[in-house]
Protein backbone atom coordinates (compact mmCIF):
# COMPACT_ATOMS: atom_id res chain seq x y z
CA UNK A 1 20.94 5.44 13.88
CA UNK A 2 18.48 8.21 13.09
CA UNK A 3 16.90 6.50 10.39
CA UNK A 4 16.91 3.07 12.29
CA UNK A 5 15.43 4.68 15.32
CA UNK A 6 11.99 5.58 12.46
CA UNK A 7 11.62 2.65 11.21
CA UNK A 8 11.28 1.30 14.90
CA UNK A 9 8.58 3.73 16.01
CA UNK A 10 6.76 3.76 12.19
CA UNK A 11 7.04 -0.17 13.18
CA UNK A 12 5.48 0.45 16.94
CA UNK A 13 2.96 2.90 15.14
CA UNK A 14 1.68 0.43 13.09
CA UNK A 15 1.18 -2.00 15.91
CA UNK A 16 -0.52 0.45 18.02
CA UNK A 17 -3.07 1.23 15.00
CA UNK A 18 -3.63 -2.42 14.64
CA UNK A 19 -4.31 -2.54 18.52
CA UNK A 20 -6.97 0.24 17.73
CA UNK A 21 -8.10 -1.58 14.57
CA UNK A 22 -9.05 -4.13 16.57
CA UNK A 23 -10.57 -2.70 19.60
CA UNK A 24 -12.71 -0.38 17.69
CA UNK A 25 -15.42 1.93 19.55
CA UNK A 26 -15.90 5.57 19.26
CA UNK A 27 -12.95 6.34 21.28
CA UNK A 28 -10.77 4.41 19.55
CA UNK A 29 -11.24 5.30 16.28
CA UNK A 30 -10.26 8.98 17.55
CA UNK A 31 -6.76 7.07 18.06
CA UNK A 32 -6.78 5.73 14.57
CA UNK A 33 -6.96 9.58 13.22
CA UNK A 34 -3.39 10.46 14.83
CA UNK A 35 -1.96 6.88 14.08
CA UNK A 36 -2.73 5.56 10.98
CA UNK A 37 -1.12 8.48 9.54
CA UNK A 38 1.77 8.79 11.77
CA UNK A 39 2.87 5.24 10.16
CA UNK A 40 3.00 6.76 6.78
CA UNK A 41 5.30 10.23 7.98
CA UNK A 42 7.64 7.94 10.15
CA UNK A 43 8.35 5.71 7.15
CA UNK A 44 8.69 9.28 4.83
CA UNK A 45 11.25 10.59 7.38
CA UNK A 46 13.09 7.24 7.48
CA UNK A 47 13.73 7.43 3.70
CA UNK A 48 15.02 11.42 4.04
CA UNK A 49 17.07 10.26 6.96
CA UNK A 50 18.36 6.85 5.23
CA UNK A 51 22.11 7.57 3.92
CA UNK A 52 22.48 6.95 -0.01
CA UNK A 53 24.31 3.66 -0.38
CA UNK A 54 27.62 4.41 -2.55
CA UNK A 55 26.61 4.13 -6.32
CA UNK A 56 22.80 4.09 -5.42
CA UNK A 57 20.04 6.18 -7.73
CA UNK A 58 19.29 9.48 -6.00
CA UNK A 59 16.17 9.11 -8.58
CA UNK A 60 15.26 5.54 -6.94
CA UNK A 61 15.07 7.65 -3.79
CA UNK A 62 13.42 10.92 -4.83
CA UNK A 63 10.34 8.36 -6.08
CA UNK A 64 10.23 6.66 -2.72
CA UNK A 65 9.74 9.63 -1.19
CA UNK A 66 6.85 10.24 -3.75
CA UNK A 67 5.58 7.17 -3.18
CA UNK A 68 4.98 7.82 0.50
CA UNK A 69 3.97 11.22 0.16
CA UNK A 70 1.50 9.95 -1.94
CA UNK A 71 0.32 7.64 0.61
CA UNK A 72 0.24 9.59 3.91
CA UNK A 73 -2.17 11.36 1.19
CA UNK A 74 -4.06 8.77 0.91
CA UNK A 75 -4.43 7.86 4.41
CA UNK A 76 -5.33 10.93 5.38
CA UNK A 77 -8.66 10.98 2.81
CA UNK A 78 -9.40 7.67 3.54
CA UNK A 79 -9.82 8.23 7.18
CA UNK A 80 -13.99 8.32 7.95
CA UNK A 81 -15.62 9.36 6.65
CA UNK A 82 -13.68 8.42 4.13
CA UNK A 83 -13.09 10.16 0.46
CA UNK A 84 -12.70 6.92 -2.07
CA UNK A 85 -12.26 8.95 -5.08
CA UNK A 86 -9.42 10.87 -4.13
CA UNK A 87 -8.00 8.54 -1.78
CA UNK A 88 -7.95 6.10 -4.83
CA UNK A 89 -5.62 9.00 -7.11
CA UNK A 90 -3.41 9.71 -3.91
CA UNK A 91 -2.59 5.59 -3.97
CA UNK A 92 -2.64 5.29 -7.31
CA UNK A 93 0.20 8.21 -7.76
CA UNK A 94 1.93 6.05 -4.68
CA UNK A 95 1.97 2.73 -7.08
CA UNK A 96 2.93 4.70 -10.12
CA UNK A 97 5.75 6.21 -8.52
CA UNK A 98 7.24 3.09 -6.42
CA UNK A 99 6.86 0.92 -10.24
CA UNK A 100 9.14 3.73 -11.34
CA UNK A 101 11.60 2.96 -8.58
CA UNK A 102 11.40 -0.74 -9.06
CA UNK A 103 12.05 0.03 -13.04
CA UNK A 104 15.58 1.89 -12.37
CA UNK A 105 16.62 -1.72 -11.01
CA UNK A 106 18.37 -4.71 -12.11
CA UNK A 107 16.32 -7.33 -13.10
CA UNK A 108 15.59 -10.52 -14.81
CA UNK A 109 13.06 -12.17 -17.27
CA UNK A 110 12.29 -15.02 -15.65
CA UNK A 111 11.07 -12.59 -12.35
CA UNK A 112 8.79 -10.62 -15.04
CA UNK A 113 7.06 -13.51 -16.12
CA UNK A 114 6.35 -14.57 -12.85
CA UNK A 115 4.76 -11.34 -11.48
CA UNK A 116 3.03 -11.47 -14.85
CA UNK A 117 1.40 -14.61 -14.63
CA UNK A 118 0.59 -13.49 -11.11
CA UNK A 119 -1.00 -10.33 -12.13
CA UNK A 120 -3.15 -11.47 -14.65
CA UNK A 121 -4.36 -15.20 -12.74
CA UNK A 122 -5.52 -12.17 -9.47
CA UNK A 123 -7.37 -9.86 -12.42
CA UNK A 124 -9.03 -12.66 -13.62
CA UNK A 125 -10.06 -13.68 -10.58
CA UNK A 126 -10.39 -11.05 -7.17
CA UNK A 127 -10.19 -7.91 -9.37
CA UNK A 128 -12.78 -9.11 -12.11
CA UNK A 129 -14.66 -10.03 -9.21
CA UNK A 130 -14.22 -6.19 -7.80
CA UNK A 131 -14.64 -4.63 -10.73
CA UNK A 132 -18.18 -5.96 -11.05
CA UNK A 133 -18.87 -4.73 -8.05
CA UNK A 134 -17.44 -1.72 -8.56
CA UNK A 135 -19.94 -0.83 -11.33
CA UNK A 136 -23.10 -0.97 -9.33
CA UNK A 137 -21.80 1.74 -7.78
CA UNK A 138 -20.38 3.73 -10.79
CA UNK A 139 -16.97 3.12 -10.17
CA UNK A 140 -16.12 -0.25 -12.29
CA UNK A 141 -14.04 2.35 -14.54
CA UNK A 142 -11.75 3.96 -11.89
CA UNK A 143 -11.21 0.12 -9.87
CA UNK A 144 -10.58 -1.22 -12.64
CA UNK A 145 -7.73 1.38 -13.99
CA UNK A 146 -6.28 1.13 -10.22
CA UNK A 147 -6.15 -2.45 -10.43
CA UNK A 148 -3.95 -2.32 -13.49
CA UNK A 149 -1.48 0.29 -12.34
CA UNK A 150 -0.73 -1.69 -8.53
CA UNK A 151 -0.59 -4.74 -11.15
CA UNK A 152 2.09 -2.80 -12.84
CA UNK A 153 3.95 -1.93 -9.55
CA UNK A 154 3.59 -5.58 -8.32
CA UNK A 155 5.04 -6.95 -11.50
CA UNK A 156 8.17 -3.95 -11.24
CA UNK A 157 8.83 -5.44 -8.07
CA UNK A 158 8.96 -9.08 -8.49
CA UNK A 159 11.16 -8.59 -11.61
CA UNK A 160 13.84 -7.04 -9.58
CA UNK A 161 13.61 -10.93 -7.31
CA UNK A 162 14.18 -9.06 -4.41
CA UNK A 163 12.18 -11.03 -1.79
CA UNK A 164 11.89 -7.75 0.33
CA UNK A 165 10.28 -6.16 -2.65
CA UNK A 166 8.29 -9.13 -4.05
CA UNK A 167 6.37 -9.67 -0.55
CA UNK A 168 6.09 -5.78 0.05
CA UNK A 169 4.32 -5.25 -3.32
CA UNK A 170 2.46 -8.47 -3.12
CA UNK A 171 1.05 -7.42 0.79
CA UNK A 172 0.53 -4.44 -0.49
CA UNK A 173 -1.83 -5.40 -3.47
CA UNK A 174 -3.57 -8.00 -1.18
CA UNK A 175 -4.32 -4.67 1.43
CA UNK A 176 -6.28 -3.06 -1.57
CA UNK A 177 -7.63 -6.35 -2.25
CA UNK A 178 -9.33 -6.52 0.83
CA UNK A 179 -10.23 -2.68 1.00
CA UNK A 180 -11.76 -3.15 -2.54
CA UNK A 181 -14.06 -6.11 -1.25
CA UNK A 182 -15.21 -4.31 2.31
CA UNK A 183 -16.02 -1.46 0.04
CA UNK A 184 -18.40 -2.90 -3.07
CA UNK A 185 -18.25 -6.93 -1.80
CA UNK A 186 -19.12 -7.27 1.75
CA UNK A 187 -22.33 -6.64 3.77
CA UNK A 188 -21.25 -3.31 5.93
CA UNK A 189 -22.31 -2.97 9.39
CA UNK A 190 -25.27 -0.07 10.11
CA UNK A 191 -22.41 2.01 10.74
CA UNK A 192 -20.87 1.49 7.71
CA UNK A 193 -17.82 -0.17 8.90
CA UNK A 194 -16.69 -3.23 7.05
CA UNK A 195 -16.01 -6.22 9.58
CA UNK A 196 -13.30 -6.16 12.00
CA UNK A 197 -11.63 -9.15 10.74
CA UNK A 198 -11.30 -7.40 7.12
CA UNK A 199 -10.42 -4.47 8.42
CA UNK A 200 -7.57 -5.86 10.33
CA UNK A 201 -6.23 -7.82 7.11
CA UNK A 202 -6.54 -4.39 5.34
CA UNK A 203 -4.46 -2.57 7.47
CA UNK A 204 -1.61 -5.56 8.59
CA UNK A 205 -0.88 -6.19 5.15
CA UNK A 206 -0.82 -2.60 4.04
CA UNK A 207 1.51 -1.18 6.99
CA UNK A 208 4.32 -4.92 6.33
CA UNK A 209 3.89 -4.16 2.74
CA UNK A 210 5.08 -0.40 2.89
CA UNK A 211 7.51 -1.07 5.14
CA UNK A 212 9.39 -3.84 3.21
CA UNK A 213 8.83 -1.39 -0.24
CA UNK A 214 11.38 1.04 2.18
CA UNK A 215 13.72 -1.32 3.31
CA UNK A 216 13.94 -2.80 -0.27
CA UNK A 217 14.46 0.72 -1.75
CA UNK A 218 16.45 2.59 0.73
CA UNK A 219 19.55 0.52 -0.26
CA UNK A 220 19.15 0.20 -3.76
């Protein structure tokens, strides 16, 4: 019950931050500060609080916790005025760690090959598309290296063929997909805000997507 009664308020959280996501203003973005975050820790305490299934990896759950460490991290130096540079090592520590998880799973060939063919057709298409836009701004090298290792974690997940885990990842990649293009793709606003309609597909995607990576991986 403990660990049920997280995941509902990291799930209430997230809605409230998408309320303020959308709203916007001054005053609301004060909001986003305490609960864009607070998504993050509630999901981190659900996975300390979720009992180990008999026979489950205690190291499948020691790199979830990682993984969201990692990310309330990240959240934090993304908040504005926003750090990229270090908010793209806290994620990209995140994605290495939860493609570890996904590795200590079962798994089959015929899953690989499809998150294969699915990386590679979205890096030759969005993230090539990213990555030259990354470079006018110096950082075609590090979007480029981040795009291969949430590749890698998408492709760990869908080989397992647990939906949970295949729509999680895949949420999750589109998320940085759409952070990547408000960042280096699309015309910012005078205050430097990407538009609201991005910014809303940035963070619904991200907060579903970590929260199916938990459930997926709290039982395995």
């Amino acid at each position: 019950m403990p660990a049920a009664a997280l995941l509902a308020l990291a799930a209430a959280a997230a809605v409230a931050d998408w309320v303020v996501v959308w709203f916007d203003g001054p005053r609301w973005r004060m909001l986003e500060r305490g609960l864009k975050p607070s998504v993050m820790l509630l999901l981190l305490l659900t996975a300390l609080a979720w009992p180990l299934p008999s026979g489950s990896s205690v190291l499948v759950r020691a790199l979830l916790v990682v993984a969201l460490l990692a990310s309330l991290a990240g959240d934090f130096l993304l908040l504005p005025p926003g750090r990229l540079k270090a908010g793209l090592v806290a994620f990209l520590v995140g994605h290495i760690a939860y493609a570890l998880a996904f590795a200590q799973l079962d798994g089959s060939a015929l899953w690989l090959l499809a998150g294969i063919v699915a990386a590679v057709a979205l890096g030759l298409t969005a993230g090539r598309r990213l990555v030259a836009a990354a470079r006018s701004r110096g950082m075609a090298g590090p979007v480029a290296a981040y795009l291969a290792v949430i590749s890698a974690m998408a492709i760990a997940a869908t080989r397992t063929g647990l939906p949970l885990a295949i729509i999680g990842a895949w949420l999750f990649m589109a998320s940085d997909a759409l952070l990547g293009y408000g960042q280096f793709v699309v015309a910012k606003a005078a205050d430097g805000r990407a538009p609201r309609p991005l910014r809303m597909g940035v963070i619904t995607t991200y907060h579903v997507g970590q929260i199916l990576l938990v459930l997926a991986l709290v039982g395995a």
